[in-house]
N, C-alpha and C. Protein backbone atom coordinates (compact mmCIF):
# COMPACT_ATOMS: atom_id res chain seq x y z
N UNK A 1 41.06 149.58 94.74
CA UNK A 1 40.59 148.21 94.82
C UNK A 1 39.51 148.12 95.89
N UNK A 2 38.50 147.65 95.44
CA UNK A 2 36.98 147.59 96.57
C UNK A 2 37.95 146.33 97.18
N UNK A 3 37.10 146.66 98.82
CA UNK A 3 37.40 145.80 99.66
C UNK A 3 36.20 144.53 99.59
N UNK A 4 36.81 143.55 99.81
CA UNK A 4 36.22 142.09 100.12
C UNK A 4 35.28 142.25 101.23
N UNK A 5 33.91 141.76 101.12
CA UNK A 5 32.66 141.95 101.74
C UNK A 5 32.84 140.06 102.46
N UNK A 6 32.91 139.45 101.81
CA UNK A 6 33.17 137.80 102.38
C UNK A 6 31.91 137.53 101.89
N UNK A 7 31.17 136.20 102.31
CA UNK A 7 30.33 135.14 102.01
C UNK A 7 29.79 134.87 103.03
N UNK A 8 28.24 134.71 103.94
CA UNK A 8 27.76 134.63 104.58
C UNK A 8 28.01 132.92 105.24
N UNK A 9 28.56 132.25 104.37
CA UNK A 9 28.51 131.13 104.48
C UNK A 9 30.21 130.86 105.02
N UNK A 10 31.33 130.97 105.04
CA UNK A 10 32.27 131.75 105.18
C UNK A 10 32.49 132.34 107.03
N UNK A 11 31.22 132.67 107.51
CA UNK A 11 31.11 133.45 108.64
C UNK A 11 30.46 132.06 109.87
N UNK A 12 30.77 131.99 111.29
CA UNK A 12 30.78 130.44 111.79
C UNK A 12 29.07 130.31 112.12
N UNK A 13 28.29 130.94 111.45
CA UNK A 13 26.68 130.87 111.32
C UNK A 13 26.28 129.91 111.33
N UNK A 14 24.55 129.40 111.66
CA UNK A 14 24.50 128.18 111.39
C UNK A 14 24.18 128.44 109.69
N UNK A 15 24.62 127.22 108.85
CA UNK A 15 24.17 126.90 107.59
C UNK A 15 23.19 127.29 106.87
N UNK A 16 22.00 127.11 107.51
CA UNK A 16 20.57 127.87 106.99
C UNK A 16 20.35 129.35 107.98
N UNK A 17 21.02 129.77 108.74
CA UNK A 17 20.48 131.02 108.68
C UNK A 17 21.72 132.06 108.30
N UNK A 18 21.26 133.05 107.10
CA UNK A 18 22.12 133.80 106.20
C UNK A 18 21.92 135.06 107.39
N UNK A 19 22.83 136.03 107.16
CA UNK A 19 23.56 137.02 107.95
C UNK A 19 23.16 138.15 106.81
N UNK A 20 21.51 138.40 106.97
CA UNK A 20 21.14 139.37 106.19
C UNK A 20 21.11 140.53 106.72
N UNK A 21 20.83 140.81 108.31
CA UNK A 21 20.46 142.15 108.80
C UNK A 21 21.62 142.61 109.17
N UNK A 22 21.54 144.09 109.57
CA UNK A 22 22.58 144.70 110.22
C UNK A 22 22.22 145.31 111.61
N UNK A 23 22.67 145.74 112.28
CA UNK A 23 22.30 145.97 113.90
C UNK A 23 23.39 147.26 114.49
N UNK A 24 23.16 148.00 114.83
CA UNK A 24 24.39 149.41 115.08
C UNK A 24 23.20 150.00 116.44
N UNK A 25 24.41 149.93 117.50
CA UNK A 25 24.61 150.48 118.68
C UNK A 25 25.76 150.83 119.21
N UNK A 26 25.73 152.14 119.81
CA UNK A 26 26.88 153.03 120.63
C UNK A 26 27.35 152.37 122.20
N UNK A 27 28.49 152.24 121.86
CA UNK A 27 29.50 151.85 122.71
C UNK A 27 30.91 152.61 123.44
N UNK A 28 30.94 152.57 124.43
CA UNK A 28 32.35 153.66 125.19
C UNK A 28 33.27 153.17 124.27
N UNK A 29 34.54 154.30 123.66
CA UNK A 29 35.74 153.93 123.37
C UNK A 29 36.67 153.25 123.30
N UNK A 30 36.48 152.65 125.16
CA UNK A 30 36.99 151.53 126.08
C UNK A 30 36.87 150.23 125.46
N UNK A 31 35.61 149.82 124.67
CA UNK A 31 34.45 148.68 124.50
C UNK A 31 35.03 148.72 123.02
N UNK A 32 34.86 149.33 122.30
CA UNK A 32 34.95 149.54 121.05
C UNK A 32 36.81 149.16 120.65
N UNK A 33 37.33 149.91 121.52
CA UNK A 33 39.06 149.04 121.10
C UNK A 33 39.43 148.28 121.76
N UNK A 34 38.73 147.80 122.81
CA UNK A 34 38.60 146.07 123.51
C UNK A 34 38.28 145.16 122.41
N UNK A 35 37.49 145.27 121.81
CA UNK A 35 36.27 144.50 120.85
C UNK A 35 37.77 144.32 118.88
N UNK A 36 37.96 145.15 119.11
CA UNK A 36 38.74 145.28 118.16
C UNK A 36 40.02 144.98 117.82
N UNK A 37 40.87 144.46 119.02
CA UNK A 37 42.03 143.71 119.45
C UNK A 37 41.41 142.48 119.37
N UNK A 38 39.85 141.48 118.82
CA UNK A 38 39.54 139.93 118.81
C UNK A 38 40.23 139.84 117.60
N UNK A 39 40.50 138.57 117.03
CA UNK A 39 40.44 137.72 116.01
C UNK A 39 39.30 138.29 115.22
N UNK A 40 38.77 137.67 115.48
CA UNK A 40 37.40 138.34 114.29
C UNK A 40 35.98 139.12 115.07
N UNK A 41 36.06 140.54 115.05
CA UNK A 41 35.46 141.46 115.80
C UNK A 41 34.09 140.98 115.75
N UNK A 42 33.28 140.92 114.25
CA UNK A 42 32.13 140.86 113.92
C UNK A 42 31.68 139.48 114.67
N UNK A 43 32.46 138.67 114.46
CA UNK A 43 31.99 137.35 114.95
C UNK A 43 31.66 137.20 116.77
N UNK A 44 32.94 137.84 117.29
CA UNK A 44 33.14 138.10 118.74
C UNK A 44 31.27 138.89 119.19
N UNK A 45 31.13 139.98 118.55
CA UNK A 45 29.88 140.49 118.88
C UNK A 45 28.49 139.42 118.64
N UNK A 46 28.59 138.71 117.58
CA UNK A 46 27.49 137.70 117.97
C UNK A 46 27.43 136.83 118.56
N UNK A 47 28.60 136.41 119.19
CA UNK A 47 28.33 135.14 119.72
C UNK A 47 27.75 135.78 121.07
N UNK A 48 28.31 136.74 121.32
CA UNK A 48 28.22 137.93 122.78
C UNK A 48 26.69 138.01 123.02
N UNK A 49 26.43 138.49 121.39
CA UNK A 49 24.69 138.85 121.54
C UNK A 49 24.01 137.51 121.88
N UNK A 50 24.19 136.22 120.74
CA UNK A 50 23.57 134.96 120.99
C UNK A 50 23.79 134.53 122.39
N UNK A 51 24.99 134.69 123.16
CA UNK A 51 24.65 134.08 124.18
C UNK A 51 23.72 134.94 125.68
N UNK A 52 23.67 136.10 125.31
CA UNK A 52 22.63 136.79 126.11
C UNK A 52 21.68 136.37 125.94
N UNK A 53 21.04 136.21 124.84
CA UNK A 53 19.63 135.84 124.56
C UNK A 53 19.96 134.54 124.91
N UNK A 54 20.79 133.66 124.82
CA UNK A 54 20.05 132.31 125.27
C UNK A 54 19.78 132.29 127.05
N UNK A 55 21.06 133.02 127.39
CA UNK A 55 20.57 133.15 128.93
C UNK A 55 19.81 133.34 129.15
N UNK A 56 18.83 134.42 128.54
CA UNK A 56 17.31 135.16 129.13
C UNK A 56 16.09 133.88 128.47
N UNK A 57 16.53 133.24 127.77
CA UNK A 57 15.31 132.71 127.63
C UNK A 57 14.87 131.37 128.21
């Protein structure tokens, strides 16, 4: 049975912007099964990323 990919819309995005790209960077072990004990991993990493960038700008 293929696994369930979900719906971009589905994911807590804003509305008009779709979750087309993908992004892969290396992380310690430590980071990686920290990150993986969230609720929802994928989501945890963007909000992480979005809120860096809003700091810097």
């Amino acid at each position: 049975m293929a696994k369930a990919k979900g719906k971009p819309e589905n994911f807590g995005n804003q509305p008009s912007k779709e979750l087309t790209e993908q992004l892969n960077f290396r992380v310690t072990k430590e980071m990686k099964e920290e990150v993986k004990t969230k609720d929802d991993p994928p989501e945890f990493c963007r909000q992480a990323i979005q809120e860096k960038l809003d700091r810097e700008r």
